[in-house]
PDB file of N, CA and C in Angstrom:
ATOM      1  N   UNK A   1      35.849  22.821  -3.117  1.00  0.00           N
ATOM      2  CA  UNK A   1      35.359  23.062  -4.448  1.00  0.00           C
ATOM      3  C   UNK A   1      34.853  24.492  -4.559  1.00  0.00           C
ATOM      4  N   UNK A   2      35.664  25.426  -4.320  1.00  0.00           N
ATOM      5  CA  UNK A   2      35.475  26.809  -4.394  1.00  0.00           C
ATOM      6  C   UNK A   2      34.532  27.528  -6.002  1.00  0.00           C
ATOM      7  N   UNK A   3      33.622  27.676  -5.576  1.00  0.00           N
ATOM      8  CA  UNK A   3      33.313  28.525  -6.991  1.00  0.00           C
ATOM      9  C   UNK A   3      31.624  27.115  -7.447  1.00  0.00           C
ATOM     10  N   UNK A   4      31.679  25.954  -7.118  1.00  0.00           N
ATOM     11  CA  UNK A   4      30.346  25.161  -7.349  1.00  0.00           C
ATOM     12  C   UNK A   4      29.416  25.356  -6.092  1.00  0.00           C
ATOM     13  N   UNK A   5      28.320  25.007  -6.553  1.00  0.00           N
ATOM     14  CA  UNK A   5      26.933  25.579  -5.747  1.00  0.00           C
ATOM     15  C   UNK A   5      27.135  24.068  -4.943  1.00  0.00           C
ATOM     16  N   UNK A   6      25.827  24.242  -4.004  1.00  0.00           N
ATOM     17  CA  UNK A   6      25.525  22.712  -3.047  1.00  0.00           C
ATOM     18  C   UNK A   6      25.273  22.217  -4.388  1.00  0.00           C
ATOM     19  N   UNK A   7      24.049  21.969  -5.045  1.00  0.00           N
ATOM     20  CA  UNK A   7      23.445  21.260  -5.534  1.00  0.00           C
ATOM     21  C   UNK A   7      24.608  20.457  -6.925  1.00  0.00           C
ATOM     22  N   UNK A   8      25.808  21.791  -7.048  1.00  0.00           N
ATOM     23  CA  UNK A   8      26.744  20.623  -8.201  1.00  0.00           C
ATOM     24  C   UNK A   8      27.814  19.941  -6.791  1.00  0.00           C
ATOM     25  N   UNK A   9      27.804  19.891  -6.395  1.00  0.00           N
ATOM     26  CA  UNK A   9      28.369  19.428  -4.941  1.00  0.00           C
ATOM     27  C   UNK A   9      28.115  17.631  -4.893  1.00  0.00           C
ATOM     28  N   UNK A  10      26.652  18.119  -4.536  1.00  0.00           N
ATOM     29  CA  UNK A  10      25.848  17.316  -4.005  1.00  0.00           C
ATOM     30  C   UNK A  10      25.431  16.502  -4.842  1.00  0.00           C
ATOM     31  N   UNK A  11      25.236  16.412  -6.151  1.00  0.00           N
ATOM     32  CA  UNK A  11      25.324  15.755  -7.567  1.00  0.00           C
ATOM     33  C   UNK A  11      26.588  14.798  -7.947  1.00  0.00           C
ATOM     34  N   UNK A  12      27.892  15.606  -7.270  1.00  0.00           N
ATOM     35  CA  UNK A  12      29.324  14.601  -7.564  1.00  0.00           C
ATOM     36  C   UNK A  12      29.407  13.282  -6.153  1.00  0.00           C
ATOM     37  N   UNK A  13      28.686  13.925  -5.159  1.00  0.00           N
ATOM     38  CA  UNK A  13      28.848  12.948  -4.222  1.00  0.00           C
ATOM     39  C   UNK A  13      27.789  11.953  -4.612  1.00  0.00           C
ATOM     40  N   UNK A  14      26.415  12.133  -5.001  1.00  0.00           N
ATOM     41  CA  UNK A  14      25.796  11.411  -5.330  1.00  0.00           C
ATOM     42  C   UNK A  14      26.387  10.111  -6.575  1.00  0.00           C
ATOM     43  N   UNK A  15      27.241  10.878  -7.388  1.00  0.00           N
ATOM     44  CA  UNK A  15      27.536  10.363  -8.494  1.00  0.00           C
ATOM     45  C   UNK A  15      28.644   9.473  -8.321  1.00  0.00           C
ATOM     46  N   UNK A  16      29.646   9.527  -7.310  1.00  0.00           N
ATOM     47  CA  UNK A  16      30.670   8.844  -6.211  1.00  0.00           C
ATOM     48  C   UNK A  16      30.300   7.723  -5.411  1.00  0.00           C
ATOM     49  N   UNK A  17      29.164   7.224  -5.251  1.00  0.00           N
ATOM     50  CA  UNK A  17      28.865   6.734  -4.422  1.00  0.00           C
ATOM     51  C   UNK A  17      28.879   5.019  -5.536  1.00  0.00           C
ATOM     52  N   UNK A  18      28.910   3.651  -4.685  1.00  0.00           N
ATOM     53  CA  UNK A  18      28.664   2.859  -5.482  1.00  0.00           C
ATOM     54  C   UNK A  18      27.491   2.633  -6.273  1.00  0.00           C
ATOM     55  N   UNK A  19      26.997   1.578  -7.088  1.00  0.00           N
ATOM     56  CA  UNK A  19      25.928   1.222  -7.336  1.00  0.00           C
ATOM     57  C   UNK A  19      24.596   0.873  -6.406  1.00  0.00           C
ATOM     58  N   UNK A  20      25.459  -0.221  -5.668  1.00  0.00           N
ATOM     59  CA  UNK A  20      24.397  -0.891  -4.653  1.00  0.00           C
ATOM     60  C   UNK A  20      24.512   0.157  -2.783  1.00  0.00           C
ATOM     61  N   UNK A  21      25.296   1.433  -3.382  1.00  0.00           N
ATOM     62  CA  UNK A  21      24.813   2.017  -2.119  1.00  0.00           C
ATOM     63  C   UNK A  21      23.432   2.461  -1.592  1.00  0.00           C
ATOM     64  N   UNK A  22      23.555   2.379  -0.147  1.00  0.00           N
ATOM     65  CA  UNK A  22      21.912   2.489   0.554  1.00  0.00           C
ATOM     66  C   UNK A  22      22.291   4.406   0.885  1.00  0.00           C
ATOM     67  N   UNK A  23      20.996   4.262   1.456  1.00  0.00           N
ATOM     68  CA  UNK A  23      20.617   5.913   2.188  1.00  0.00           C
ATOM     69  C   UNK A  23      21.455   6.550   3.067  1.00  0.00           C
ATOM     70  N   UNK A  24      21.617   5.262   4.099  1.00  0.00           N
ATOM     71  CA  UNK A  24      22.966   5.340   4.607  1.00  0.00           C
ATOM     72  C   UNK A  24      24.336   5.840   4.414  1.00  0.00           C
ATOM     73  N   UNK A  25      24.461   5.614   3.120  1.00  0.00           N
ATOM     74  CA  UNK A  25      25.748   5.618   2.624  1.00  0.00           C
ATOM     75  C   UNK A  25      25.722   6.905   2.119  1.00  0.00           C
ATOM     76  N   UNK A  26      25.143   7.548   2.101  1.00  0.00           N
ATOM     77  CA  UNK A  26      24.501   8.761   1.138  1.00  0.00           C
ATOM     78  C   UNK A  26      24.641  10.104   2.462  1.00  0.00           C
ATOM     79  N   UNK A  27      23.864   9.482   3.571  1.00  0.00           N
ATOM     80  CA  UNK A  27      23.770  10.131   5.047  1.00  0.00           C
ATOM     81  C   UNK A  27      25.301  10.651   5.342  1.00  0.00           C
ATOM     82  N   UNK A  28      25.923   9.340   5.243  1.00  0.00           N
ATOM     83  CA  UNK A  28      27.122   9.174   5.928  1.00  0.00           C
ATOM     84  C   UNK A  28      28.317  10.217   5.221  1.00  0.00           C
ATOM     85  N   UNK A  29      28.025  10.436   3.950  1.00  0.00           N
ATOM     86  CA  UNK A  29      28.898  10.794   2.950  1.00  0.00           C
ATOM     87  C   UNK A  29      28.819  12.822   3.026  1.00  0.00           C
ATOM     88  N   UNK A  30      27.472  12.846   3.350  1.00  0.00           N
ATOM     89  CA  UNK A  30      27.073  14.140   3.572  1.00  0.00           C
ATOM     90  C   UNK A  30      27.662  14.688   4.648  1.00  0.00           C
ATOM     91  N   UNK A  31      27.676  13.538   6.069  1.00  0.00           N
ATOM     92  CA  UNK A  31      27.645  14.102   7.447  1.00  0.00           C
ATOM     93  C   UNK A  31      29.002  14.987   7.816  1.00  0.00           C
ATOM     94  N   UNK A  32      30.363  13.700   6.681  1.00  0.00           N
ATOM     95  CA  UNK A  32      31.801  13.763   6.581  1.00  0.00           C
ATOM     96  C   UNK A  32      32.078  15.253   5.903  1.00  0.00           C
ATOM     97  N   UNK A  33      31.094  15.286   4.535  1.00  0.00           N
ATOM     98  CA  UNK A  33      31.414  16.677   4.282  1.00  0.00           C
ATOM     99  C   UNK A  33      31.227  17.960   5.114  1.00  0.00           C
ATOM    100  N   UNK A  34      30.247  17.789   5.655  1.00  0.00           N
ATOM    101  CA  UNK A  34      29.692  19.297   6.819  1.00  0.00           C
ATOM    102  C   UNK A  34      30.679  19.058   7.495  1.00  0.00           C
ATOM    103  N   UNK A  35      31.410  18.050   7.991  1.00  0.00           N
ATOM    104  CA  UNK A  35      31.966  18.145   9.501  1.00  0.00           C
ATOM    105  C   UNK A  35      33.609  18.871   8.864  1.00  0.00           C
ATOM    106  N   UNK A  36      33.847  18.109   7.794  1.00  0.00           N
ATOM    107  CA  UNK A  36      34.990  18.955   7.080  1.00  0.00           C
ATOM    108  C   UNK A  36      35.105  20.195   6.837  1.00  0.00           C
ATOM    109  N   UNK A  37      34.024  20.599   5.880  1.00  0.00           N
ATOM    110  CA  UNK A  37      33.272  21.884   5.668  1.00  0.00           C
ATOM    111  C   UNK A  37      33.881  22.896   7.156  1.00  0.00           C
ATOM    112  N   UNK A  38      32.980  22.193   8.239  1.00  0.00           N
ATOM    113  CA  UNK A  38      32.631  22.980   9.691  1.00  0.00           C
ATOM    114  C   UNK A  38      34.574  23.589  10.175  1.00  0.00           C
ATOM    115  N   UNK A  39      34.946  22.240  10.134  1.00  0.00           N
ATOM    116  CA  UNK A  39      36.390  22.273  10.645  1.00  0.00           C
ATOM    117  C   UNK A  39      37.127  23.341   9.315  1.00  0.00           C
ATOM    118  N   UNK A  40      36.905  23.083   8.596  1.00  0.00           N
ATOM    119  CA  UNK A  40      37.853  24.377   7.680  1.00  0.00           C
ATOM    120  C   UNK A  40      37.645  25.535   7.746  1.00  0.00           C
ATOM    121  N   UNK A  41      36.128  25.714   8.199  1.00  0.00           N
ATOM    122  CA  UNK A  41      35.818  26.974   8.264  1.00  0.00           C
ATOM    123  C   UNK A  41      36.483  27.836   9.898  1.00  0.00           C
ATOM    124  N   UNK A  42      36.139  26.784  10.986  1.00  0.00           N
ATOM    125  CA  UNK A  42      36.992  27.291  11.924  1.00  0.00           C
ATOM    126  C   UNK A  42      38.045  27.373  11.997  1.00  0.00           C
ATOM    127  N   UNK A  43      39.262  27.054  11.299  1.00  0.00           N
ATOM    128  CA  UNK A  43      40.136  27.044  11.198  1.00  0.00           C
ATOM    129  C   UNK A  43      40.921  28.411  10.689  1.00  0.00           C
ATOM    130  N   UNK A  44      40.167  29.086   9.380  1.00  0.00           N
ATOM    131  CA  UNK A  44      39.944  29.981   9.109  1.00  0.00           C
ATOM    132  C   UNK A  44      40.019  31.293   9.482  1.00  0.00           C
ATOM    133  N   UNK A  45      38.725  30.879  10.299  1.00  0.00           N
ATOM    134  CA  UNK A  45      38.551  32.334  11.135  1.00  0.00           C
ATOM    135  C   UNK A  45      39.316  32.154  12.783  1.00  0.00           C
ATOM    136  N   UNK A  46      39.938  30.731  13.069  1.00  0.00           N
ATOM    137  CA  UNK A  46      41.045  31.122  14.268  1.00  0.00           C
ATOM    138  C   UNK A  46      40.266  30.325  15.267  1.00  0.00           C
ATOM    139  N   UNK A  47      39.201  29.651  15.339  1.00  0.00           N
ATOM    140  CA  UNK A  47      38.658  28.826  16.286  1.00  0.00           C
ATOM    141  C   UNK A  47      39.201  27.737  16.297  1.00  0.00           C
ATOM    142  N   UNK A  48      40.157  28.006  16.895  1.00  0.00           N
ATOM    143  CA  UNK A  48      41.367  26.214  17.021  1.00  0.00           C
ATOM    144  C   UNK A  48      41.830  25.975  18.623  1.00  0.00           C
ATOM    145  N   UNK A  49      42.249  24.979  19.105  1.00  0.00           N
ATOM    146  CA  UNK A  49      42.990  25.102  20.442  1.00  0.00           C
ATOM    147  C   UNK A  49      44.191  24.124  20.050  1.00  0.00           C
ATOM    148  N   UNK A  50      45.371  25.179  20.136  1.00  0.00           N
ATOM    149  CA  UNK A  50      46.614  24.269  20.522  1.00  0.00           C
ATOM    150  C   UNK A  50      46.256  22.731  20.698  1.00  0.00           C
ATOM    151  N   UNK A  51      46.889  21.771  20.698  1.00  0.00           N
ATOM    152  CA  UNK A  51      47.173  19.906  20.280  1.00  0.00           C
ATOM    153  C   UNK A  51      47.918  20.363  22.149  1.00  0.00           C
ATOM    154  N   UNK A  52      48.725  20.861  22.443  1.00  0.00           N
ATOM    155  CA  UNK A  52      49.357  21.004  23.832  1.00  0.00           C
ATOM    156  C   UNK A  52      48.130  21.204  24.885  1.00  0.00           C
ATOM    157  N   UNK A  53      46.911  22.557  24.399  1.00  0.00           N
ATOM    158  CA  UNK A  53      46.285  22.677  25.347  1.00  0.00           C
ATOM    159  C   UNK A  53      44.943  21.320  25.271  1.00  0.00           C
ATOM    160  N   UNK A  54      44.519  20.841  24.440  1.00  0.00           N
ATOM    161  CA  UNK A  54      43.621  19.775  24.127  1.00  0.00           C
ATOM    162  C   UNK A  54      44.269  18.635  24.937  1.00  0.00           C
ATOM    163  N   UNK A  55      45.257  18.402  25.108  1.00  0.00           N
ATOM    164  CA  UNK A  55      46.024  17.267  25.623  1.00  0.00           C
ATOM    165  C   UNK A  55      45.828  17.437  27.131  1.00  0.00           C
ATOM    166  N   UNK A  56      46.546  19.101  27.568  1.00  0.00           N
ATOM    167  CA  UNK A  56      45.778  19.257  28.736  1.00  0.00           C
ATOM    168  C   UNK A  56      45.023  19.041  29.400  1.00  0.00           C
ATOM    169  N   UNK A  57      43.488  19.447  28.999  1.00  0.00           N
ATOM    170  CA  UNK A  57      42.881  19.307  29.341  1.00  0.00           C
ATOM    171  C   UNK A  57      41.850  18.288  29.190  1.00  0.00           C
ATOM    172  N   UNK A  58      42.735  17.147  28.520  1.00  0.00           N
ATOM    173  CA  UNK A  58      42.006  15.951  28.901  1.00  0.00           C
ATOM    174  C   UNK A  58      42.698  14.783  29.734  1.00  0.00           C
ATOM    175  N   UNK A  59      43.935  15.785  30.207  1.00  0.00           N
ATOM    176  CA  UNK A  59      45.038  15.155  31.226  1.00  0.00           C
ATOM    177  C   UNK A  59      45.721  14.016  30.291  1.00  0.00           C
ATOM    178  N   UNK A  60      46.144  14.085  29.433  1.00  0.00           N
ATOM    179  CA  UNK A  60      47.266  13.030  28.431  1.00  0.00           C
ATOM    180  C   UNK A  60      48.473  13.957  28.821  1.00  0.00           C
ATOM    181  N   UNK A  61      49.384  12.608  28.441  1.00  0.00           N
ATOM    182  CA  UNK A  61      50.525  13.418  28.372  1.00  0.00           C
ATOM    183  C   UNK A  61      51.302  14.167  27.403  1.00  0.00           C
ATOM    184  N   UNK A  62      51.986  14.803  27.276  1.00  0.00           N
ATOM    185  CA  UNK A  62      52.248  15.956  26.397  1.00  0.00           C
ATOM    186  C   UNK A  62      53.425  15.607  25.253  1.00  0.00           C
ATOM    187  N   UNK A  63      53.206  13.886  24.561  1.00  0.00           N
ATOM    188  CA  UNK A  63      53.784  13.128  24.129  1.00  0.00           C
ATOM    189  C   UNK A  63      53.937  13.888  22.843  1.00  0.00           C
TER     190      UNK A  63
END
């Protein structure tokens, strides 16, 4: 959402959420955005590792 502040952000997720949602749900909804947020931003600026070398080095195979 290029160009809205946190707070109109944070107003549509609020406003997304069901009726009978808890705090939880609210927590949870936030946590998904930062972690998205986090990952786009590294992505961005080039903080990625190859799917080949990740596989590596958790010894999978290179399926």
């Amino acid at each position: 959402m290029a160009g809205s502040t946190v707070k109109e952000e944070a107003r549509q997720v609020v406003e997304g959420l069901p009726e009978d949602a808890t705090w939880e749900d609210l927590q949870y909804e936030i946590y998904v955005r930062q972690a998205i947020e986090a990952g786009l931003k590294d992505l961005r600026e080039g903080r990625t590792v190859p799917l080949a070398e990740v596989r590596r080095r958790l010894g999978l195979s290179a399926e």
